[in-house]
Protein backbone atom coordinates (compact mmCIF):
# COMPACT_ATOMS: atom_id res chain seq x y z
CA UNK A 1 0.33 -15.68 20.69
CA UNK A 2 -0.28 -13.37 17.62
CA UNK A 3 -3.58 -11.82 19.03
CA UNK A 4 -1.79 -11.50 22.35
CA UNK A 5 1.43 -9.49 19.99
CA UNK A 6 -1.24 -7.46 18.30
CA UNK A 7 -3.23 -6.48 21.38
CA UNK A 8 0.61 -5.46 23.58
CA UNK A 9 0.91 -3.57 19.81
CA UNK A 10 -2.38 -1.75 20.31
CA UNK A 11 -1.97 -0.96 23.76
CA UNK A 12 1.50 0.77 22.99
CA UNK A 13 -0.44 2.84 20.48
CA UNK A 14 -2.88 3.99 22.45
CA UNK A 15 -0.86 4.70 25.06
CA UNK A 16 2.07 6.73 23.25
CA UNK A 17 -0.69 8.84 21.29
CA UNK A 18 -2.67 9.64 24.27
CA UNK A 19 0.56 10.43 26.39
CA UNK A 20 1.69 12.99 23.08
CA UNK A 21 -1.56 14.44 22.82
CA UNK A 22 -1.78 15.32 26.77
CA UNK A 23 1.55 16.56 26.74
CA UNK A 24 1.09 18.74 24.07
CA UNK A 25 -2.26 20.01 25.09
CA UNK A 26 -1.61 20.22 29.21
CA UNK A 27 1.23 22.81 27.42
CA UNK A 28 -0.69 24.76 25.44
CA UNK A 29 -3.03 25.14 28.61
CA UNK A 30 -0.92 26.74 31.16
CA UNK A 31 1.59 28.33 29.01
CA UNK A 32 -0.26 30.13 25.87
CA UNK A 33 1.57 30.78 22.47
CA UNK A 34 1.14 32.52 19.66
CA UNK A 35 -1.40 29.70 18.28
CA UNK A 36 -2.96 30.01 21.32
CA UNK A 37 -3.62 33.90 21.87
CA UNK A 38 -4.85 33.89 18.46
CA UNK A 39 -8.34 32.41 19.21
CA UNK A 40 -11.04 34.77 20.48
CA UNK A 41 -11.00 35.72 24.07
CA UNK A 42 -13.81 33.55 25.73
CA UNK A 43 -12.66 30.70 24.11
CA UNK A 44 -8.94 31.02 24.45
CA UNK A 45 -9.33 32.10 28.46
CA UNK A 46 -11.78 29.40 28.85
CA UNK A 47 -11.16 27.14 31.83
CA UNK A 48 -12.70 24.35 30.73
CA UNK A 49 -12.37 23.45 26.67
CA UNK A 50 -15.73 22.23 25.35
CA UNK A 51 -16.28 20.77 21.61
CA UNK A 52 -16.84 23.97 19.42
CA UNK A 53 -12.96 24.60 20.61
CA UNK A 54 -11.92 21.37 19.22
CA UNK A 55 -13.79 22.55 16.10
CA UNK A 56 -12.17 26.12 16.09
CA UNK A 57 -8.54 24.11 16.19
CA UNK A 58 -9.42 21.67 13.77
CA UNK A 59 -10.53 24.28 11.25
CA UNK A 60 -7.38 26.16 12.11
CA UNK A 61 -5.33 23.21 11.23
CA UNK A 62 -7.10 22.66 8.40
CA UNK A 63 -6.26 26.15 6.68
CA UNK A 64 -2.68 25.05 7.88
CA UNK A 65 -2.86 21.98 5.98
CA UNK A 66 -3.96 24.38 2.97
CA UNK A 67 -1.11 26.19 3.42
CA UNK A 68 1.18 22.81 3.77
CA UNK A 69 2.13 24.26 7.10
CA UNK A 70 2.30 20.54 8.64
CA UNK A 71 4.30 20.91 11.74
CA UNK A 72 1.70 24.09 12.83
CA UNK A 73 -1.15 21.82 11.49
CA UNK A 74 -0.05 19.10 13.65
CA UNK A 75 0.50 21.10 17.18
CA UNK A 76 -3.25 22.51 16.05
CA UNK A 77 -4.69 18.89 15.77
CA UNK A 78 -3.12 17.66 19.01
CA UNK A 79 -4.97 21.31 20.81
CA UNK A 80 -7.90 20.03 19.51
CA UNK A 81 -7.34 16.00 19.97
CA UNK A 82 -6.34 17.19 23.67
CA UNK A 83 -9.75 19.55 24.07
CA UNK A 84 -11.96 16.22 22.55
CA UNK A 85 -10.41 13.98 25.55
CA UNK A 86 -11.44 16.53 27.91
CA UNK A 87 -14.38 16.74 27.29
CA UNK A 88 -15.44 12.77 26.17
CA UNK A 89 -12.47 10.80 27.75
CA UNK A 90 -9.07 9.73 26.73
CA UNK A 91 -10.66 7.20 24.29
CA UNK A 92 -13.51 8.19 21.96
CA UNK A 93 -14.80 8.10 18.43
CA UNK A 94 -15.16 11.84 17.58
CA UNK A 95 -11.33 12.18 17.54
CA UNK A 96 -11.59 10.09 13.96
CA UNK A 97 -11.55 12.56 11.88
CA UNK A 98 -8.35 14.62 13.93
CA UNK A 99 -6.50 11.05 13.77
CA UNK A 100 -7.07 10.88 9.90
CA UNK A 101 -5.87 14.44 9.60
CA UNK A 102 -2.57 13.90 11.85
CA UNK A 103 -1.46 10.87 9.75
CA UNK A 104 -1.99 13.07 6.36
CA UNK A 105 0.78 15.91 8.24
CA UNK A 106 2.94 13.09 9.04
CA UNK A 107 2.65 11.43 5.30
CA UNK A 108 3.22 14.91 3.87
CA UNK A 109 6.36 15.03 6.39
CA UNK A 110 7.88 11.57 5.12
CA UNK A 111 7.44 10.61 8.86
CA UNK A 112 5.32 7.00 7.93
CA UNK A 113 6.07 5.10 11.31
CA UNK A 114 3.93 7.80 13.08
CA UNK A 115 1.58 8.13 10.72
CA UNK A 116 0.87 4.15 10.66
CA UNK A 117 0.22 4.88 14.48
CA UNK A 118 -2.51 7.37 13.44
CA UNK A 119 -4.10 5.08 11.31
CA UNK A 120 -3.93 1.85 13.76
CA UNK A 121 -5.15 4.16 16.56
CA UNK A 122 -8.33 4.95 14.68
CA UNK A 123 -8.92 1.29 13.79
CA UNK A 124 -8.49 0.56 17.26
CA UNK A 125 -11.19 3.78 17.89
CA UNK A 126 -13.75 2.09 15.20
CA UNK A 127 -13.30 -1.46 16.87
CA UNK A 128 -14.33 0.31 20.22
CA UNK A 129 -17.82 0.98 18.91
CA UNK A 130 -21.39 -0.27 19.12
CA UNK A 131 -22.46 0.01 15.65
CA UNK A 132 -21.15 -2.78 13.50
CA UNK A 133 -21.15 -0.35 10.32
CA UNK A 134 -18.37 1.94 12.34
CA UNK A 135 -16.60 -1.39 12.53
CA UNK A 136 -16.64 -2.96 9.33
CA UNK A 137 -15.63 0.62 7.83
CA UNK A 138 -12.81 1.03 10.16
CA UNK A 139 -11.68 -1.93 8.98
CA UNK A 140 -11.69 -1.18 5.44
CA UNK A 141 -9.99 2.37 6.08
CA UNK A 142 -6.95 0.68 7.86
CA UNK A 143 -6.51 -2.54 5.39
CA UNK A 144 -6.92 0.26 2.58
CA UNK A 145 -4.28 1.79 4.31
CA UNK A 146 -2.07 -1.41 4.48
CA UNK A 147 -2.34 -1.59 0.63
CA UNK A 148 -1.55 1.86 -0.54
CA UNK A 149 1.75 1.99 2.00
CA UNK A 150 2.86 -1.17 0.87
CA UNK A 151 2.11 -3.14 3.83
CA UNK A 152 0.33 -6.07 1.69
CA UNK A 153 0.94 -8.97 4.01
CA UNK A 154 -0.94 -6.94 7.23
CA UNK A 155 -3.91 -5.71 4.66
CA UNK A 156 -4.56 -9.45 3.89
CA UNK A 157 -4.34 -11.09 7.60
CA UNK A 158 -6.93 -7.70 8.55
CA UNK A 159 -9.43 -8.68 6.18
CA UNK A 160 -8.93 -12.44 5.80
CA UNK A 161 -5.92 -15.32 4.89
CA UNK A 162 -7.79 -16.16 1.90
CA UNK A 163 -10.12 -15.47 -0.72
CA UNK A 164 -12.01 -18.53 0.63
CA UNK A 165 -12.26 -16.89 3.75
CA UNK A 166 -14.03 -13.68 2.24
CA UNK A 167 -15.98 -15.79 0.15
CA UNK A 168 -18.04 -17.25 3.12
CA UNK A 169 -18.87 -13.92 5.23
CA UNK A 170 -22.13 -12.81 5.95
CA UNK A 171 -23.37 -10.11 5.29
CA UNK A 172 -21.61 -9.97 1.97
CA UNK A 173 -19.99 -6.68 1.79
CA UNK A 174 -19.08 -5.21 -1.55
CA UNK A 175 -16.67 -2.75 -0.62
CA UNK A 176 -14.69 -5.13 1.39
CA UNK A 177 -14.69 -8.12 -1.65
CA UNK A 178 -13.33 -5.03 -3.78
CA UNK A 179 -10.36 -4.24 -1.82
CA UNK A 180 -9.85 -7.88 -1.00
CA UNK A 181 -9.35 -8.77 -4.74
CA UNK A 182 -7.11 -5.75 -4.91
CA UNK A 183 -4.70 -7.56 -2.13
CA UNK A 184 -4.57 -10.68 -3.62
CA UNK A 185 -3.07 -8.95 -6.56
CA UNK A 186 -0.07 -7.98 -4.27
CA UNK A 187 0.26 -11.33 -2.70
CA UNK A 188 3.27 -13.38 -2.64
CA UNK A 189 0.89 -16.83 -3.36
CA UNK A 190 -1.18 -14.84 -6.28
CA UNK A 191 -3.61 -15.94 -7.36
CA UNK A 192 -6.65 -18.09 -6.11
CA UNK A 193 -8.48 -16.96 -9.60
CA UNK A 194 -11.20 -19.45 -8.58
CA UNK A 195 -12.26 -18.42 -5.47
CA UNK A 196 -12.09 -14.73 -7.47
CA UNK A 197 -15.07 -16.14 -10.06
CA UNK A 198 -16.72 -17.38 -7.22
CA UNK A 199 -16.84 -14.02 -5.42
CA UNK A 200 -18.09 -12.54 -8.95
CA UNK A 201 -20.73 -15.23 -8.80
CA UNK A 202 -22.14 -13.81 -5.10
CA UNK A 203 -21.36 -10.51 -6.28
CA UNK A 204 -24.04 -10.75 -8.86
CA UNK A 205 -26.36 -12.35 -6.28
CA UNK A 206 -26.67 -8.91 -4.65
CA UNK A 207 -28.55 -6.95 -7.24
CA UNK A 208 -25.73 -4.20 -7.36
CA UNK A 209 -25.10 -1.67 -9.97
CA UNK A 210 -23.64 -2.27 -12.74
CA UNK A 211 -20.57 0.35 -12.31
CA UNK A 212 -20.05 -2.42 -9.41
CA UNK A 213 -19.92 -5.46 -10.90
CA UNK A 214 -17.69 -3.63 -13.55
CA UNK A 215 -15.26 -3.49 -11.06
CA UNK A 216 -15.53 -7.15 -9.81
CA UNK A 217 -15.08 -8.18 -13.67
CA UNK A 218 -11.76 -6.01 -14.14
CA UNK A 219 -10.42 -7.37 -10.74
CA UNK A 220 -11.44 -11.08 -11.71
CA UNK A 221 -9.73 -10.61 -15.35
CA UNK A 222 -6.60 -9.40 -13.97
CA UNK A 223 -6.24 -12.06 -11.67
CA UNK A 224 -6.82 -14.94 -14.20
CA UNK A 225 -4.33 -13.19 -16.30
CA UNK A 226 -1.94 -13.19 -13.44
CA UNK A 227 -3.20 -16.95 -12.96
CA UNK A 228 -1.95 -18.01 -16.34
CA UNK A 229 -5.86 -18.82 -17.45
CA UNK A 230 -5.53 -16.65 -20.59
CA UNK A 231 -8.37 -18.64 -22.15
CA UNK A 232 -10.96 -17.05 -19.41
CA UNK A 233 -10.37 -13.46 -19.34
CA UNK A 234 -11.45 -11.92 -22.70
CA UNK A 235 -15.19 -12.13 -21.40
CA UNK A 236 -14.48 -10.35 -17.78
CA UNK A 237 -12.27 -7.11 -19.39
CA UNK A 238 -15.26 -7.48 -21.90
CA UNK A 239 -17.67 -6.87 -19.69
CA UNK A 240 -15.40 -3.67 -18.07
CA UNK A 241 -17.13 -0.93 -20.53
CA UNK A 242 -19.58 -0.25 -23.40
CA UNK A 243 -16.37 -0.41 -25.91
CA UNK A 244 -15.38 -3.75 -27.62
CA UNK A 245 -11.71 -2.94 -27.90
CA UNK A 246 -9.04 -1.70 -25.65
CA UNK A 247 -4.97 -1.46 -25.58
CA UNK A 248 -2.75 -3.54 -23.63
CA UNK A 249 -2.36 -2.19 -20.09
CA UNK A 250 0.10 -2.96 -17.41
CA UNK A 251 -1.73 -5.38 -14.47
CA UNK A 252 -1.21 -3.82 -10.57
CA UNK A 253 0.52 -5.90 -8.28
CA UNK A 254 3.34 -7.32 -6.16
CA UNK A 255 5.82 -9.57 -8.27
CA UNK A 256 9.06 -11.45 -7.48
CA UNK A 257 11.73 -12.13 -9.91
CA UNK A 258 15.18 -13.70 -9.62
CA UNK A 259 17.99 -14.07 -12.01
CA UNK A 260 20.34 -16.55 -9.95
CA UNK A 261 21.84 -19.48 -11.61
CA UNK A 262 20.33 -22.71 -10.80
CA UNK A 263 22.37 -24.22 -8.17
CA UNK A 264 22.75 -20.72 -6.36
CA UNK A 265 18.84 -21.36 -5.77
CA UNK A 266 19.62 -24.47 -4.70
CA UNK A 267 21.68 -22.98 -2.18
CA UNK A 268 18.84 -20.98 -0.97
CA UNK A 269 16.30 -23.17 -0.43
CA UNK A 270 19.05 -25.26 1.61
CA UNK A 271 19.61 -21.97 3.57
CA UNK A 272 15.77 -21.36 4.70
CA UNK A 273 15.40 -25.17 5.55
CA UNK A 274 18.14 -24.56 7.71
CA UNK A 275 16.78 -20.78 9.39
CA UNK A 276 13.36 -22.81 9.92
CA UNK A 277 15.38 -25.33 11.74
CA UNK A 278 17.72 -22.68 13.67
CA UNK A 279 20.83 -24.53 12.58
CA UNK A 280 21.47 -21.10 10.56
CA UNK A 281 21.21 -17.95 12.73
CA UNK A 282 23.79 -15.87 10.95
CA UNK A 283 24.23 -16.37 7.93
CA UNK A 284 27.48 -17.14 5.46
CA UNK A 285 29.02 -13.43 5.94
CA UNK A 286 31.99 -14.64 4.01
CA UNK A 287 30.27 -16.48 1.28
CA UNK A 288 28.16 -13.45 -0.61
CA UNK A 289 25.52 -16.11 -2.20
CA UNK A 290 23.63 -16.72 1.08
CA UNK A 291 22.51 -12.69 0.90
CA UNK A 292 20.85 -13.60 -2.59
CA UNK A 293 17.26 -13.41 -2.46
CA UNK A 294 14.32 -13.08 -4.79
CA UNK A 295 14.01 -9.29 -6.17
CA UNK A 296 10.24 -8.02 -6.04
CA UNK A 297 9.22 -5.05 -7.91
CA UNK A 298 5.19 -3.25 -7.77
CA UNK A 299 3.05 -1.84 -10.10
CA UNK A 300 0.86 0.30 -8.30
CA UNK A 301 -2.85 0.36 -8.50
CA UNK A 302 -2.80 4.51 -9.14
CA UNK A 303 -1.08 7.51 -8.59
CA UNK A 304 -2.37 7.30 -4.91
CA UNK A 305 0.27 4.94 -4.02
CA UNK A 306 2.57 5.88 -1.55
CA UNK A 307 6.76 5.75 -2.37
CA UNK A 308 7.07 3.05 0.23
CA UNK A 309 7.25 -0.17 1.36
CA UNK A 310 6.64 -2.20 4.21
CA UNK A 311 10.51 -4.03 6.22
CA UNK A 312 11.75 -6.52 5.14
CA UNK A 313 12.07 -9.44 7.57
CA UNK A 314 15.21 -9.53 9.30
CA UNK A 315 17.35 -12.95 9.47
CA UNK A 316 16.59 -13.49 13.05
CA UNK A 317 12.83 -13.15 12.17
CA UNK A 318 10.47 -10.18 12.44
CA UNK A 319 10.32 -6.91 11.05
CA UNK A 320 11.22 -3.46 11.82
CA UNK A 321 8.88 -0.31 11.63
CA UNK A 322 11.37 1.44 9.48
CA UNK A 323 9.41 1.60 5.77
CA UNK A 324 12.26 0.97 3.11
CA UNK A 325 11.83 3.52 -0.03
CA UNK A 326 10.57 1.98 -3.10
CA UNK A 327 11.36 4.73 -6.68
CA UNK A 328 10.27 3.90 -10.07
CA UNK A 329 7.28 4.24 -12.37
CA UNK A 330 5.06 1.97 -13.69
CA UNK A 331 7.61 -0.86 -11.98
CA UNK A 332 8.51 0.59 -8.25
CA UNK A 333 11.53 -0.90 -6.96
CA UNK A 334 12.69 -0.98 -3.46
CA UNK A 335 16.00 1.45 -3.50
CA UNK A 336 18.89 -0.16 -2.30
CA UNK A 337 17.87 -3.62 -4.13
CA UNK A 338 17.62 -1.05 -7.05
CA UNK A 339 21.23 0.52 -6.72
CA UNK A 340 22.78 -2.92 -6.48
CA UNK A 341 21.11 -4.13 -9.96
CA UNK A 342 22.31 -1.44 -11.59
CA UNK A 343 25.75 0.29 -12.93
CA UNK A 344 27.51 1.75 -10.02
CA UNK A 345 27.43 4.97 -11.77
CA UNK A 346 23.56 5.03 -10.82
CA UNK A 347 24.37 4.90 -7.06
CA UNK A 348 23.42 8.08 -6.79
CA UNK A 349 20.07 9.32 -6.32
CA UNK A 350 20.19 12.17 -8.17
CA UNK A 351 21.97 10.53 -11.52
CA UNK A 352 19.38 7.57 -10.59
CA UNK A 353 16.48 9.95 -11.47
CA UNK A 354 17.94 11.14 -14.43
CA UNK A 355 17.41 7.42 -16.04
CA UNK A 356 14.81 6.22 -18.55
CA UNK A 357 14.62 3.68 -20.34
CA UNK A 358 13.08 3.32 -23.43
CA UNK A 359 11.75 0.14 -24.86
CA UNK A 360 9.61 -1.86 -27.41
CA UNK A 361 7.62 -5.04 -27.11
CA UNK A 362 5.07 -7.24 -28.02
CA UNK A 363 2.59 -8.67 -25.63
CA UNK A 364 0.72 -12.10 -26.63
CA UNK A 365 -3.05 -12.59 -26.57
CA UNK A 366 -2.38 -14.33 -22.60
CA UNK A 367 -0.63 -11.00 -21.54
CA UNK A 368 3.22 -12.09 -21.42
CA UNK A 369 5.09 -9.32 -23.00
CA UNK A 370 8.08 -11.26 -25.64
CA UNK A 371 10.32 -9.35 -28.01
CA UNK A 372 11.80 -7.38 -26.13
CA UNK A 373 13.86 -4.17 -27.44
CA UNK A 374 16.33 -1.73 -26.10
CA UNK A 375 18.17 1.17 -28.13
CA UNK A 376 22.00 0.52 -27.84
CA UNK A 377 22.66 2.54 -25.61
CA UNK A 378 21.55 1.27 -22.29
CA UNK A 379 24.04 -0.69 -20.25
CA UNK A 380 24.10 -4.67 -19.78
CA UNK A 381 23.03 -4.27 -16.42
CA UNK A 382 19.81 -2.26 -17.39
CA UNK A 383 18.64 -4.61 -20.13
CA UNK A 384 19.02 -7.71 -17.84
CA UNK A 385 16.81 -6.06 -15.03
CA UNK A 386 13.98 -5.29 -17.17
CA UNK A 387 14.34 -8.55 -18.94
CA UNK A 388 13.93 -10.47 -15.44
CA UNK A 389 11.17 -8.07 -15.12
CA UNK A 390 9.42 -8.65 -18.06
CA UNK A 391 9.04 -12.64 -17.37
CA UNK A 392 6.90 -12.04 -14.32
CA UNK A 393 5.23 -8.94 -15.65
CA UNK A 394 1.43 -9.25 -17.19
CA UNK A 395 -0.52 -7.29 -19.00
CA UNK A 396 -4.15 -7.00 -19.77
CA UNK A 397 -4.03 -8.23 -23.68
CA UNK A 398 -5.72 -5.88 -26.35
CA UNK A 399 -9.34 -6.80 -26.83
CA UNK A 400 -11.00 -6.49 -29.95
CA UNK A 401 -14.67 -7.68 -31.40
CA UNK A 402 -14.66 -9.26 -27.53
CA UNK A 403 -11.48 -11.84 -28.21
CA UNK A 404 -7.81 -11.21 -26.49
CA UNK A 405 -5.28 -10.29 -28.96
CA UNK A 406 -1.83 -9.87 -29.63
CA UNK A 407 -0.23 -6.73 -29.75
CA UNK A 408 3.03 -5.58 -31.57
CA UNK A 409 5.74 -3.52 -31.43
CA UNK A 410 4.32 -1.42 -28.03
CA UNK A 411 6.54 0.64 -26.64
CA UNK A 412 6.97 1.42 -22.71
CA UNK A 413 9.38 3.90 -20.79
CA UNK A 414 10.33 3.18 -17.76
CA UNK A 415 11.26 6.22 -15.30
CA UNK A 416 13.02 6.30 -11.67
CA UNK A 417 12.07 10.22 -11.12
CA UNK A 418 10.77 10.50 -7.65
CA UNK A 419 7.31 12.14 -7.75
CA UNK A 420 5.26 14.43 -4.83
CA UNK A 421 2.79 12.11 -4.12
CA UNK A 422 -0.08 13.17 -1.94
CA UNK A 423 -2.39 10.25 -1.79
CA UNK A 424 -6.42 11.10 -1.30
CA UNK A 425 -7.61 7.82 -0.40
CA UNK A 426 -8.10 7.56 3.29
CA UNK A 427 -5.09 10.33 4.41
């Protein structure tokens, strides 16, 4: 039933991007504009539009994209994207590149629903081919994708359910264990720390460089630390560079948190039994405790991240293609969870981004951070948020002659600016 949802999915895609791109193009053929009467004559007047056209629009767009011209960009891409299915068919691989470049206009333009059509189009495009390198990478680009919009549950059923289930592939594929550690970091169930050392363990099987296996050591620390096996990390972050020591450093990933009293939890696990069992369709609306849930806040892997999230699910089950805002740096927290934490005079996204918060802890040699500090001057509200986040939060402990340490009196500033970001990776 899920592979038949997908494949419906994947057939709207393709058919809603081809149907766009003809539209646009069968336009620009019989009724010229300025874009148009701006190419040279024999190629402009040309009857039928061959590949160097395609590459004369493309490079077009691409000086648009310089210029952060995005909606001219994107009526250039779709010329070209149009002039490639002329010539090769409604369906074929050299429009990758054109799809990649379309998502990045609609990224820049906040417009992430389209853009997520982009990038599942191109998977869809790789999974098409012969060559089972095209594949694998097109899988990679598109869970890659998953992870850096915030979509972490759809990177991790592209790739695999489980770190077990990576484990056991053939061929083994580095780049694909990478980014698979990197999800399991922003699952809800994190984290299967032994299957992790196992992967390390096949890893080093493969005779790759030693930048490499760097990476699978960092990856494999964090998770143990996440996995509460303090007593196994020191020799993984070790291993991460030449140096002995290093300062404590915020772990990447996907937390939960929840500061409800015990028997309002109560309450909630007696209101999913009763959504798994239908008996609850609705809800409470009069009784305000059945809307509790667990808060989740993410520390993103780099400045790459995208400011969004993927839906929550709905009540009746399912989820939307709306992406919900997420504001906040190093913890990101989705928006309108955010507002309702905090004093009402932060409603306001303006006042909002105006707000830092200035703090000093200690973080033990297993990475919890304790002691935690405020200046007076930050409301009740604002202390008890980053105190609930602070007991899920982890750190990579200070290392020094090779042994986790503790650190003292560290101090951290948490900011809710919003920031340009224009991520590199794969947009």
């Amino acid at each position: 039933m899920i592979q038949f949802q997908r494949l419906k999915r994947f057939q709207a895609i393709v058919a809603g991007l081809i149907g766009t791109a003809f539209i646009i193009g069968f336009s620009a053929t019989l009724v010229p504009g300025v874009l148009a009467q701006s190419l040279p004559g024999p190629v402009a007047n040309a009857a039928q539009p061959s590949l160097s056209e395609a590459d004369v629009l493309q490079s077009k767009a691409g000086k648009a994209m310089a210029d952060q011209n995005w909606a001219v960009a994107e009526d250039l891409l779709l010329q070209a994207q149009h002039a490639l299915h002329r010539e090769h068919g409604v369906v074929t691989e050299q429009q990758g590149p054109i799809l990649d470049q379309l998502a990045r206009a609609h990224i820049e333009q906040k417009d992430y629903r389209q853009a997520n059509q982009f990038k599942e189009f191109n998977h869809f495009l790789g999974q098409r081919s012969t060559s089972i390198d095209t594949r694998v990478q097109s899988e990679i680009a598109l869970a890659r994708w998953y992870l850096y919009s915030g979509q972490f549950d759809a990177a991790r059923r592209l790739l695999s359910a489980s770190l077990k289930t990576e484990l056991a592939r053939t061929p083994f594929e580095p780049e694909r264990a990478l980014l698979r550690l990197d999800i399991e970091r922003f699952s809800t169930r994190c984290c299967h720390s032994g299957d992790a050392i196992k992967l390390l363990a096949r890893a080093k099987t493969h005779n790759l460089p030693a930048d490499l296996i760097a990476q699978f050591e960092q990856k494999v620390g964090d998770l143990l630390t996440l996995d509460g096996q303090a007593n196994l990390v020191a020799a993984h972050y070790a291993q991460q560079n030449a140096v002995k020591d290093q300062t404590p450093q915020l772990i990447s990933g996907l937390r939960r948190y929840n500061d409800l009293m015990p028997n309002r939890i109560s309450d909630l696990k007696l209101r999913e039994q009763l959504r798994r069992r239908r008996i609850l369709t609705s809800g409470y609306p009069d009784d305000v405790q059945w809307f509790d849930q667990a808060e989740t806040f993410t520390v993103a892997l780099n400045e790459d991240f995208l400011p969004l999230g993927e839906a929550t699910q709905s009540e009746l089950g399912g989820y939307t293609d709306k992406f919900e805002p997420l504001i906040g740096a190093p913890f990101r927290f989705n928006l309108e969870q955010l507002k309702q934490a905090l004093p009402t005079r932060y409603r306001k996204l303006a006042r909002l981004e105006t707000l830092e918060i200035e703090m000093t802890l200690d973080i033990s040699a297993a990475g919890k951070p304790t002691n935690i500090r405020f200046e007076a001057r930050y409301p009740r509200q604002i202390r008890e948020l980053m105190k609930q986040v602070f007991k899920v939060a982890r750190f990579k402990p200070a290392i020094e002659n090779g042994l986790a340490v503790e650190s003292l009196d560290l101090p951290f500033v948490q900011r809710f600016k919003a920031q340009q970001v224009r991520p590199e990776t794969d947009a």
